[in-house]
Protein backbone atom coordinates (compact mmCIF):
# COMPACT_ATOMS: atom_id res chain seq x y z
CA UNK A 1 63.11 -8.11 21.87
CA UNK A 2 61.07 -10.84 20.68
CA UNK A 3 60.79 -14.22 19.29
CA UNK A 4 59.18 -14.36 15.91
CA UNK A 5 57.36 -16.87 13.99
CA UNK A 6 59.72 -18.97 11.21
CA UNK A 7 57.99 -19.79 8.07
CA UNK A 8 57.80 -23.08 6.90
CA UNK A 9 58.75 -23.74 3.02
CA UNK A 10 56.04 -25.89 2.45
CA UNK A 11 53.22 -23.43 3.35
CA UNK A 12 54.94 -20.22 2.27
CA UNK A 13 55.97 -18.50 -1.33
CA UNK A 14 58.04 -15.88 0.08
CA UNK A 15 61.04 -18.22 0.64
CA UNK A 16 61.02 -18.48 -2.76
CA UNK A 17 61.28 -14.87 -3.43
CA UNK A 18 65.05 -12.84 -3.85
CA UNK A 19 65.65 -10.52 -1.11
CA UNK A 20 65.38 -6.79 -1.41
CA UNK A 21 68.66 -4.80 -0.53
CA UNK A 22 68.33 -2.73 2.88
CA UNK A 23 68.81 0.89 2.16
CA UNK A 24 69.58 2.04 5.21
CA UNK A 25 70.16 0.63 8.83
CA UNK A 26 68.02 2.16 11.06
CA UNK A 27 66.06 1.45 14.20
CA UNK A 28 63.76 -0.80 12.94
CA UNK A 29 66.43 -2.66 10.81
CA UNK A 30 68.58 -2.84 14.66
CA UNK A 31 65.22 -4.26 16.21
CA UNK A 32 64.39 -7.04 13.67
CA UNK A 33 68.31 -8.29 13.66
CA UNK A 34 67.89 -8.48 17.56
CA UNK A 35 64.55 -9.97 16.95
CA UNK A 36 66.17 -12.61 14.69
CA UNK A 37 69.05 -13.26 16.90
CA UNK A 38 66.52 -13.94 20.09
CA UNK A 39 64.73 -16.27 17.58
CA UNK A 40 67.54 -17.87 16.60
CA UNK A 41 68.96 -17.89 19.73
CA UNK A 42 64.86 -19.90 21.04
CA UNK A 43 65.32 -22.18 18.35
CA UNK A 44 68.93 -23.85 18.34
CA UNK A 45 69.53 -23.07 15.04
CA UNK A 46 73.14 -21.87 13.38
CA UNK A 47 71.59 -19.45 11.59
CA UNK A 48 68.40 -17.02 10.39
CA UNK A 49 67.48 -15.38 7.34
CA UNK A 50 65.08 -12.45 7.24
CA UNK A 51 62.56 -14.19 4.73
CA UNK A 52 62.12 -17.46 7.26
CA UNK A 53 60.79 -14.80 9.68
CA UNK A 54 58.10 -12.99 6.62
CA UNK A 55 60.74 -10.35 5.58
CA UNK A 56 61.99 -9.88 2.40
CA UNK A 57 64.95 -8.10 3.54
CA UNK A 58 68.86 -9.10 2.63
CA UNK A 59 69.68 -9.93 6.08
CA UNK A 60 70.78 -12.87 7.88
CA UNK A 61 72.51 -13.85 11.53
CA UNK A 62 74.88 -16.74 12.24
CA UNK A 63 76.00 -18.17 15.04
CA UNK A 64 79.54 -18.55 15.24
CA UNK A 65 80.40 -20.25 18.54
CA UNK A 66 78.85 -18.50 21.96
CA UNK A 67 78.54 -15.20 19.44
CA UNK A 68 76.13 -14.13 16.85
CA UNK A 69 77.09 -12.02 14.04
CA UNK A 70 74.64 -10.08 11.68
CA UNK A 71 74.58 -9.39 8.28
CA UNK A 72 73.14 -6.54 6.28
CA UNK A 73 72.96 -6.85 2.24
CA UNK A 74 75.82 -9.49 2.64
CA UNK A 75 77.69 -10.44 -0.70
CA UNK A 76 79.81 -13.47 -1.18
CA UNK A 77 83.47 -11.86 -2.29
CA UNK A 78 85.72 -15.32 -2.22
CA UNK A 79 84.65 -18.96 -1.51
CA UNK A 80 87.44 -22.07 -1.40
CA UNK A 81 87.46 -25.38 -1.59
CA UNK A 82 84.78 -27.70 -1.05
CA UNK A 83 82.92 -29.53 1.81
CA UNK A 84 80.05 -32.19 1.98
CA UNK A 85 77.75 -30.26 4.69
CA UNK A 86 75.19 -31.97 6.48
CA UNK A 87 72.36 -30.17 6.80
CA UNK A 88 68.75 -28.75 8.14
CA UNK A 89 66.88 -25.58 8.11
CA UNK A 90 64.44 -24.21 10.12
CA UNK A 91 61.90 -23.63 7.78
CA UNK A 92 62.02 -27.37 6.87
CA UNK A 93 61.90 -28.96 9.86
CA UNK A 94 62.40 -33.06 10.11
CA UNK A 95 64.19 -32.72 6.96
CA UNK A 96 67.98 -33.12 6.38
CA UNK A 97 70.38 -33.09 3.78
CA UNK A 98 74.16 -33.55 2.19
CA UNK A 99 75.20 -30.49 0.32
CA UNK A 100 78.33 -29.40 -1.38
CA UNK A 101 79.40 -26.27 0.48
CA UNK A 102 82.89 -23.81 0.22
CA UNK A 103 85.10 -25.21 2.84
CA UNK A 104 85.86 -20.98 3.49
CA UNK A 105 83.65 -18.30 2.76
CA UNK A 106 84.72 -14.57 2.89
CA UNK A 107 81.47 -12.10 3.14
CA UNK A 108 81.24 -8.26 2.64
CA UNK A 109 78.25 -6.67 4.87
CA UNK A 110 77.03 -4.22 7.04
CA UNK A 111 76.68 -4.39 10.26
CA UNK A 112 73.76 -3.65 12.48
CA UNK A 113 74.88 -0.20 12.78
CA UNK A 114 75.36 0.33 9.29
CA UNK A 115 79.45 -0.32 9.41
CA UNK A 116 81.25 -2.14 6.28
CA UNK A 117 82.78 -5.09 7.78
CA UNK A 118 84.45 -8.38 6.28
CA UNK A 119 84.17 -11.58 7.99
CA UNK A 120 85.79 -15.17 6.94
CA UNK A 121 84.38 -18.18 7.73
CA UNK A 122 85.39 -21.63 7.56
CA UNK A 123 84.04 -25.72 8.01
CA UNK A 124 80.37 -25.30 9.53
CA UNK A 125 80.54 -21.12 9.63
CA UNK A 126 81.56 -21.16 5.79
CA UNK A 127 78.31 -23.80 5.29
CA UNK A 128 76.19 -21.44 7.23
CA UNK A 129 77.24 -18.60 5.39
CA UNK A 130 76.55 -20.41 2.15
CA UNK A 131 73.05 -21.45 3.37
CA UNK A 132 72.19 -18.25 4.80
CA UNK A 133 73.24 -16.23 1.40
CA UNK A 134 71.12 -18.70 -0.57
CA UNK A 135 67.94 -17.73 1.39
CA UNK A 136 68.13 -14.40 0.00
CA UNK A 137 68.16 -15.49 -3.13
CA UNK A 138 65.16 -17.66 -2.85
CA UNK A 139 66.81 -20.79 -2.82
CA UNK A 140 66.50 -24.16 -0.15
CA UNK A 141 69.24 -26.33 0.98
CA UNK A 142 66.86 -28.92 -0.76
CA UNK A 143 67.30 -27.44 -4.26
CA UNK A 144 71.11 -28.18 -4.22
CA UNK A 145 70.98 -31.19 -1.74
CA UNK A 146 72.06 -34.58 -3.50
CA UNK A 147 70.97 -36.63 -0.54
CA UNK A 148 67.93 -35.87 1.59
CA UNK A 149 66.30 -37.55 4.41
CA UNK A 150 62.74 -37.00 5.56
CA UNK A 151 61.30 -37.73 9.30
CA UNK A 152 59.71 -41.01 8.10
CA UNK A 153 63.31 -42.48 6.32
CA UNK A 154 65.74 -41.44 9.45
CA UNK A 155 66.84 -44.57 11.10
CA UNK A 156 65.45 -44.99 14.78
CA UNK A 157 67.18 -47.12 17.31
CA UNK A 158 64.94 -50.06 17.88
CA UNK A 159 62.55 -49.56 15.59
CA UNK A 160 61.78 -51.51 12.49
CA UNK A 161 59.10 -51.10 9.59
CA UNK A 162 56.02 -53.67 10.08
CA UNK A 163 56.05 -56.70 8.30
């Protein structure tokens, strides 16, 4: 297993690019998700899309409490409600954001062994979901953010601009 190197949006076209569908899950397709879970696992985050990590691949991995779950050619089947989701990615880093997320998500994939499985997630999972799936289709939290916050506008205790 390894950790691998996350792309940052502002230096790199392919995050703009839609994901190509896995054909099949094989070997390699097993080491990369493990690959992305150990990097996701290194970097705090809640979750990992193949194209942060130079792959244009449909495939993503969440964590969902102490567990991570991975996604093959994941489709969105039902979303409810609404949520404002605060949020950050790791190929923006420094930058957050206020989104308008489902409040539940419900997800058709594979698994990493090539398995049909459906998996429901609500709150901060359903948000992650949402953000995750829009990675594969080329698209930034930024693009549907209607409040962002850059390193140099986040409030620090203490500190006050110059005069």
């Amino acid at each position: 297993m390894a950790v691998l190197k996350i792309l940052r949006a502002q230096t790199n076209g392919i995050l703009r690019k839609k994901a190509l569908r896995v054909g099949k899950v094989d070997n390699r397709i097993q080491s990369l998700l493990n690959d992305m879970t150990d990097t996701l696992r290194d970097a705090g985050g809640v979750g990992l899309a193949a194209p942060q990590v130079g792959v244009l691949l449909r495939l993503f991995v969440i964590r969902n409490g102490a567990n991570y779950v991975k996604f093959v050619n994941p489709t969105i089947e039902r979303t409810e409600g609404v949520q404002d989701s605060q949020e950050a990615c790791l190929s923006l880093p420094g930058i957050f954001g206020k989104v308008k997320r489902p409040l539940k998500v419900v997800i058709k994939a594979l698994d990493e062994y090539g398995r049909p499985f459906v998996f429901e997630g609500q709150g901060r999972v359903a948000a992650a979901l949402s953000h995750e799936s829009d990675h594969l289709e080329g698209i930034l939290f930024t693009d549907r953010a209607y409040q962002t916050r850059h390193p140099s506008t986040v409030p620090r205790p203490g500190v006050r601009p110059a005069e």
